[in-house]
PDB file of N, CA and C in Angstrom:
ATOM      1  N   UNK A   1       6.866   6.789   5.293  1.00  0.00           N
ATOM      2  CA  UNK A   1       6.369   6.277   4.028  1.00  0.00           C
ATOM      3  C   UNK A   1       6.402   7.393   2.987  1.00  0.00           C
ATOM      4  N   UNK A   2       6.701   6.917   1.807  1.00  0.00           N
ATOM      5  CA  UNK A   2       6.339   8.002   0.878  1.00  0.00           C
ATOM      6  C   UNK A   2       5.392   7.938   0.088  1.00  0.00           C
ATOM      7  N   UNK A   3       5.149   9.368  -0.298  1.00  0.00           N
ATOM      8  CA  UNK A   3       3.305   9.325  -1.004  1.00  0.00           C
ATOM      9  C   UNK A   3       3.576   9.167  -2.632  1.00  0.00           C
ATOM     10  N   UNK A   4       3.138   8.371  -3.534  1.00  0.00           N
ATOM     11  CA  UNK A   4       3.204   8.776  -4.349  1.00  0.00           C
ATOM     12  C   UNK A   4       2.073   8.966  -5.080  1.00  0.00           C
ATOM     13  N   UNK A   5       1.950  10.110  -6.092  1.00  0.00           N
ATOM     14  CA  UNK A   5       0.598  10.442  -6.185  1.00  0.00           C
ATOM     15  C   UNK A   5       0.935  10.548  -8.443  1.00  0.00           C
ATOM     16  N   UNK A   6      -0.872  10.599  -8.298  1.00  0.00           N
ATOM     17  CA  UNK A   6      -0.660  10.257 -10.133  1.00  0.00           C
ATOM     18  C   UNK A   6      -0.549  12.112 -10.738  1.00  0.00           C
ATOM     19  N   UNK A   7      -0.869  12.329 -11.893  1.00  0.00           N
ATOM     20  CA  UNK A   7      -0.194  13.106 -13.020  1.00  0.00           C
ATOM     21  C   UNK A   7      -1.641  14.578 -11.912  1.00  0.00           C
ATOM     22  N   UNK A   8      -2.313  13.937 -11.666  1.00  0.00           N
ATOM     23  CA  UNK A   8      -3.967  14.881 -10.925  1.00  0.00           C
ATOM     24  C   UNK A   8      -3.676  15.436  -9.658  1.00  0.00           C
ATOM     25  N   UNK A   9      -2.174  15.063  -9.126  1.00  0.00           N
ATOM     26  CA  UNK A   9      -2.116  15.550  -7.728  1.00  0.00           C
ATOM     27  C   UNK A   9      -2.754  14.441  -6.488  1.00  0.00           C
ATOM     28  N   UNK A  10      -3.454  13.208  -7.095  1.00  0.00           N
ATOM     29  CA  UNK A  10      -4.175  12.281  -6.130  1.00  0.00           C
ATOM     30  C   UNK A  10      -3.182  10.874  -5.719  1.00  0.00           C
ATOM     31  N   UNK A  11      -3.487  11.205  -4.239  1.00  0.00           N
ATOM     32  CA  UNK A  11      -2.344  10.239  -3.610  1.00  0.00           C
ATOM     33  C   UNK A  11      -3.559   8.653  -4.375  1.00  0.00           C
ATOM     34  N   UNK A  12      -2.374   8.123  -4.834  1.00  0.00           N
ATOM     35  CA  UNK A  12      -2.205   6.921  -5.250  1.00  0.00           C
ATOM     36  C   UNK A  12      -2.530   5.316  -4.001  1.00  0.00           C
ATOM     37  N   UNK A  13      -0.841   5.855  -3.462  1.00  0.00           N
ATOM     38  CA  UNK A  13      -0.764   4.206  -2.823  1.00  0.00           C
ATOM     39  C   UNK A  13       0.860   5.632  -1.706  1.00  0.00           C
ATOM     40  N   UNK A  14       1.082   4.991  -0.838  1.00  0.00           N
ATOM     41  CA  UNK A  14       2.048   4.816  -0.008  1.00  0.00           C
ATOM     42  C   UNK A  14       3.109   3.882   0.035  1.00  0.00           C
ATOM     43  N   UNK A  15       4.243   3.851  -0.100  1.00  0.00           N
ATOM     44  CA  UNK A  15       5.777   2.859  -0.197  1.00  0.00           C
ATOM     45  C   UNK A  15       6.430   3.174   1.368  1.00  0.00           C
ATOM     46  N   UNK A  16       6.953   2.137   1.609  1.00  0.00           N
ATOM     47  CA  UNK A  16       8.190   1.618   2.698  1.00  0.00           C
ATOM     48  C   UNK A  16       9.147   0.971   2.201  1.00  0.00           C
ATOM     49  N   UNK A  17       9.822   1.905   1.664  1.00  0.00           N
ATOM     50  CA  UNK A  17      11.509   1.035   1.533  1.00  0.00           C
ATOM     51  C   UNK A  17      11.969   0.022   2.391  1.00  0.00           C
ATOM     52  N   UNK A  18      11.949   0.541   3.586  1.00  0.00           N
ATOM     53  CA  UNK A  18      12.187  -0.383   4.593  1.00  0.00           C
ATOM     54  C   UNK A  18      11.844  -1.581   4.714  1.00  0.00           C
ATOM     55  N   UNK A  19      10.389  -1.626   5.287  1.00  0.00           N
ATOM     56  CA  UNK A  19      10.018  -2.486   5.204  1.00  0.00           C
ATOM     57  C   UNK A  19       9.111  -3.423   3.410  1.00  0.00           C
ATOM     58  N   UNK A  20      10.025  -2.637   2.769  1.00  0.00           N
ATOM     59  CA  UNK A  20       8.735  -3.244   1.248  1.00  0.00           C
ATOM     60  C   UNK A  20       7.461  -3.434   1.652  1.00  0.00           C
ATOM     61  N   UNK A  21       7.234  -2.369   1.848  1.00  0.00           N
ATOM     62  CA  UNK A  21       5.552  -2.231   1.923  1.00  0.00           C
ATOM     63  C   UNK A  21       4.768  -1.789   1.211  1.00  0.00           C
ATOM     64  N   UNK A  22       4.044  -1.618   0.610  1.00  0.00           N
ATOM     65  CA  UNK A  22       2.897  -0.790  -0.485  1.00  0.00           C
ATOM     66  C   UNK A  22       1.634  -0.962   0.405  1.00  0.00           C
ATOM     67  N   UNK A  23       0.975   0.699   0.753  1.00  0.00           N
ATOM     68  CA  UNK A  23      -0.155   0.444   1.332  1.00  0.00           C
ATOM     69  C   UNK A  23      -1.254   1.315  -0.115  1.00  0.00           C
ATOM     70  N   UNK A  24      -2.301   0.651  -0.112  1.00  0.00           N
ATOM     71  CA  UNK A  24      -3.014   1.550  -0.981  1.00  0.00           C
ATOM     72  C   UNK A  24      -4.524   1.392   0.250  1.00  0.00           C
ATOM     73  N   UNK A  25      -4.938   2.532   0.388  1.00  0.00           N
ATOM     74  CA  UNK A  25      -6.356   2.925   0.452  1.00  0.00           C
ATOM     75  C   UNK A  25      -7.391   3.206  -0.281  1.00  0.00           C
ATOM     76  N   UNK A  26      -8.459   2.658  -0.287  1.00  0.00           N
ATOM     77  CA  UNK A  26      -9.716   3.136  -1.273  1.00  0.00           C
ATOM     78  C   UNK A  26     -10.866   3.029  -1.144  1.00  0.00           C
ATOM     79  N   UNK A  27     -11.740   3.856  -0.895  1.00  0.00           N
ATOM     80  CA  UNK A  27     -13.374   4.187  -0.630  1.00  0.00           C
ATOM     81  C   UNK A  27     -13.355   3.292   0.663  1.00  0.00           C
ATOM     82  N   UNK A  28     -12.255   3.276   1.561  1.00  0.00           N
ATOM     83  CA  UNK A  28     -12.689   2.642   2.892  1.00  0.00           C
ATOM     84  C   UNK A  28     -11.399   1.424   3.188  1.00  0.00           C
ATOM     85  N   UNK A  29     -11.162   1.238   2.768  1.00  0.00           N
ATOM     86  CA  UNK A  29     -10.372  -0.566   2.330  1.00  0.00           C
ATOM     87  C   UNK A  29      -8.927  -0.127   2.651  1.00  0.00           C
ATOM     88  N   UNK A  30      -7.882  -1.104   2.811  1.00  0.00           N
ATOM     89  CA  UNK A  30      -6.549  -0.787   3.276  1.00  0.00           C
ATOM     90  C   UNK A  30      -6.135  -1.953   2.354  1.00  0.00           C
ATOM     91  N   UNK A  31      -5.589  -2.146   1.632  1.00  0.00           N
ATOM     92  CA  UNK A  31      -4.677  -3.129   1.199  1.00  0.00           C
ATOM     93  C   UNK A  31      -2.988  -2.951   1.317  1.00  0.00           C
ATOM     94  N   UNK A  32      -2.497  -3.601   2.258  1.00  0.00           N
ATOM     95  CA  UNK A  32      -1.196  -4.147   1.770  1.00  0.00           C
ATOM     96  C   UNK A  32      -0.456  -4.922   1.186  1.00  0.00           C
ATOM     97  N   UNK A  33       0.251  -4.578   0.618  1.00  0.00           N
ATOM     98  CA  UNK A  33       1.336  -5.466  -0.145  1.00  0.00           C
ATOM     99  C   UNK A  33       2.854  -5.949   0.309  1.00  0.00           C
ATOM    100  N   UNK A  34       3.120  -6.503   0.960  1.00  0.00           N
ATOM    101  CA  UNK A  34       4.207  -6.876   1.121  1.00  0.00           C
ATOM    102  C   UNK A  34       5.343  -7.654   0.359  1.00  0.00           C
ATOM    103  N   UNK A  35       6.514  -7.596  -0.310  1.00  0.00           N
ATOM    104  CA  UNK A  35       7.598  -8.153  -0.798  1.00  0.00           C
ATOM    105  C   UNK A  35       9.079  -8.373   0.540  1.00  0.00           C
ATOM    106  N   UNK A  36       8.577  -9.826   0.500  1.00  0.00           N
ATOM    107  CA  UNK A  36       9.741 -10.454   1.147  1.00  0.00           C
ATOM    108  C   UNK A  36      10.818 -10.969  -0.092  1.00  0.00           C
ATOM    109  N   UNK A  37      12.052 -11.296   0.752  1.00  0.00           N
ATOM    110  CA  UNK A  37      13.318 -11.207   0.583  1.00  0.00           C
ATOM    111  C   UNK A  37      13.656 -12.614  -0.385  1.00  0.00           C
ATOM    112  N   UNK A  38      12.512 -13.572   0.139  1.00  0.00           N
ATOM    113  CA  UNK A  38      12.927 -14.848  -0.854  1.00  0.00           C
ATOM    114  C   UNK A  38      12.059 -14.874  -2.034  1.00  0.00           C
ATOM    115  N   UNK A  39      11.045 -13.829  -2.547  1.00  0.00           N
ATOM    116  CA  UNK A  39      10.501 -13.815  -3.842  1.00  0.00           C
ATOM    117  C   UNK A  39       8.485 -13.757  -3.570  1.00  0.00           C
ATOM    118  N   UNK A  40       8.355 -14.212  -2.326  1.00  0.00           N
ATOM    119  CA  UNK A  40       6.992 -14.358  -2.271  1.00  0.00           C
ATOM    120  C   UNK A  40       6.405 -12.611  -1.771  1.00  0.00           C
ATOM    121  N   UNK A  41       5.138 -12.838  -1.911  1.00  0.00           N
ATOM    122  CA  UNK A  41       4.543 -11.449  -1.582  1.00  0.00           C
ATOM    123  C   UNK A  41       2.800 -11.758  -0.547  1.00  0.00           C
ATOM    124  N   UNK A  42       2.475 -10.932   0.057  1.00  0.00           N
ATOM    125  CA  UNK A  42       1.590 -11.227   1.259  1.00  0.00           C
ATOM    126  C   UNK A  42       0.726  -9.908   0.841  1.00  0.00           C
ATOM    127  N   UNK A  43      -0.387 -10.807   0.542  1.00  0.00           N
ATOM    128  CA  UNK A  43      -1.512  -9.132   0.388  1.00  0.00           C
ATOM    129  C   UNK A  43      -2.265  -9.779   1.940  1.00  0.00           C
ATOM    130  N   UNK A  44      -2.357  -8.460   2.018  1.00  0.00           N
ATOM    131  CA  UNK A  44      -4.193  -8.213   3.282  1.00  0.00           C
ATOM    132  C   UNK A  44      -4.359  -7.119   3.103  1.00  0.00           C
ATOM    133  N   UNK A  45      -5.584  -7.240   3.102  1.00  0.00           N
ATOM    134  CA  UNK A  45      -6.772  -6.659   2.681  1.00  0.00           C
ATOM    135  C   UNK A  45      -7.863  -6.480   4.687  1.00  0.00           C
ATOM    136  N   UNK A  46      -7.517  -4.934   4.535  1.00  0.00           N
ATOM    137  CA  UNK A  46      -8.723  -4.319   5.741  1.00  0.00           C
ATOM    138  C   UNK A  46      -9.944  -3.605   5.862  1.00  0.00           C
ATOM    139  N   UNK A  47     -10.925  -4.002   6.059  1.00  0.00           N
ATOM    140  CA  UNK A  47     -12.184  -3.160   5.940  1.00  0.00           C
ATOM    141  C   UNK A  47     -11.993  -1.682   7.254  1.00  0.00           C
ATOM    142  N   UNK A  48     -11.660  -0.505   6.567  1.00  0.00           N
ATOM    143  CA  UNK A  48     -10.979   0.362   7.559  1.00  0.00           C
ATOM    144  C   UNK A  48     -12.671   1.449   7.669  1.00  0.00           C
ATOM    145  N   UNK A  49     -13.562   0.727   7.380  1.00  0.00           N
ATOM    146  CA  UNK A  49     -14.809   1.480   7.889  1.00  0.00           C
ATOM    147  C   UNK A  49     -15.605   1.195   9.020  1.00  0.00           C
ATOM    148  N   UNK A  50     -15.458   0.438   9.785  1.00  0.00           N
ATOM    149  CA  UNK A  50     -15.788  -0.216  11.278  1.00  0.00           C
ATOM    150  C   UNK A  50     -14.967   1.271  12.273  1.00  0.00           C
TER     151      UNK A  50
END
C-alpha cells in the first residue's frame, strides 16, 4: 500500500492500486473504500478498538 500523507508530514489514508482500495484510520476506526470495475463503491467501516 502506499502512504499518502498531507503538507504536516501526517499519514492521511493508505491506497491499493491493485486492489482499489483506500484504507483511512482514525482515533480507532478503519474505514475502507473500495472502487469496483463496474462504477459502484463499498465502504466498511471497523471499530479497530476491541
Amino acid at each position: 500500500m502506499q502512504e499518502i500523507r498531507n503538507s504536516q508530514g501526517k499519514l492521511v489514508c493508505r491506497v491499493d492500486k491493485a486492489s482499489k482500495t483506500v484504507e483511512i484510520v482514525l482515533k480507532g476506526c478503519i474505514t475502507l473504500i473500495r472502487f469496483f470495475d463496474d462504477g459502484t463503491i463499498r465502504v466498511i467501516n471497523k471499530d479497530n478498538a476491541a
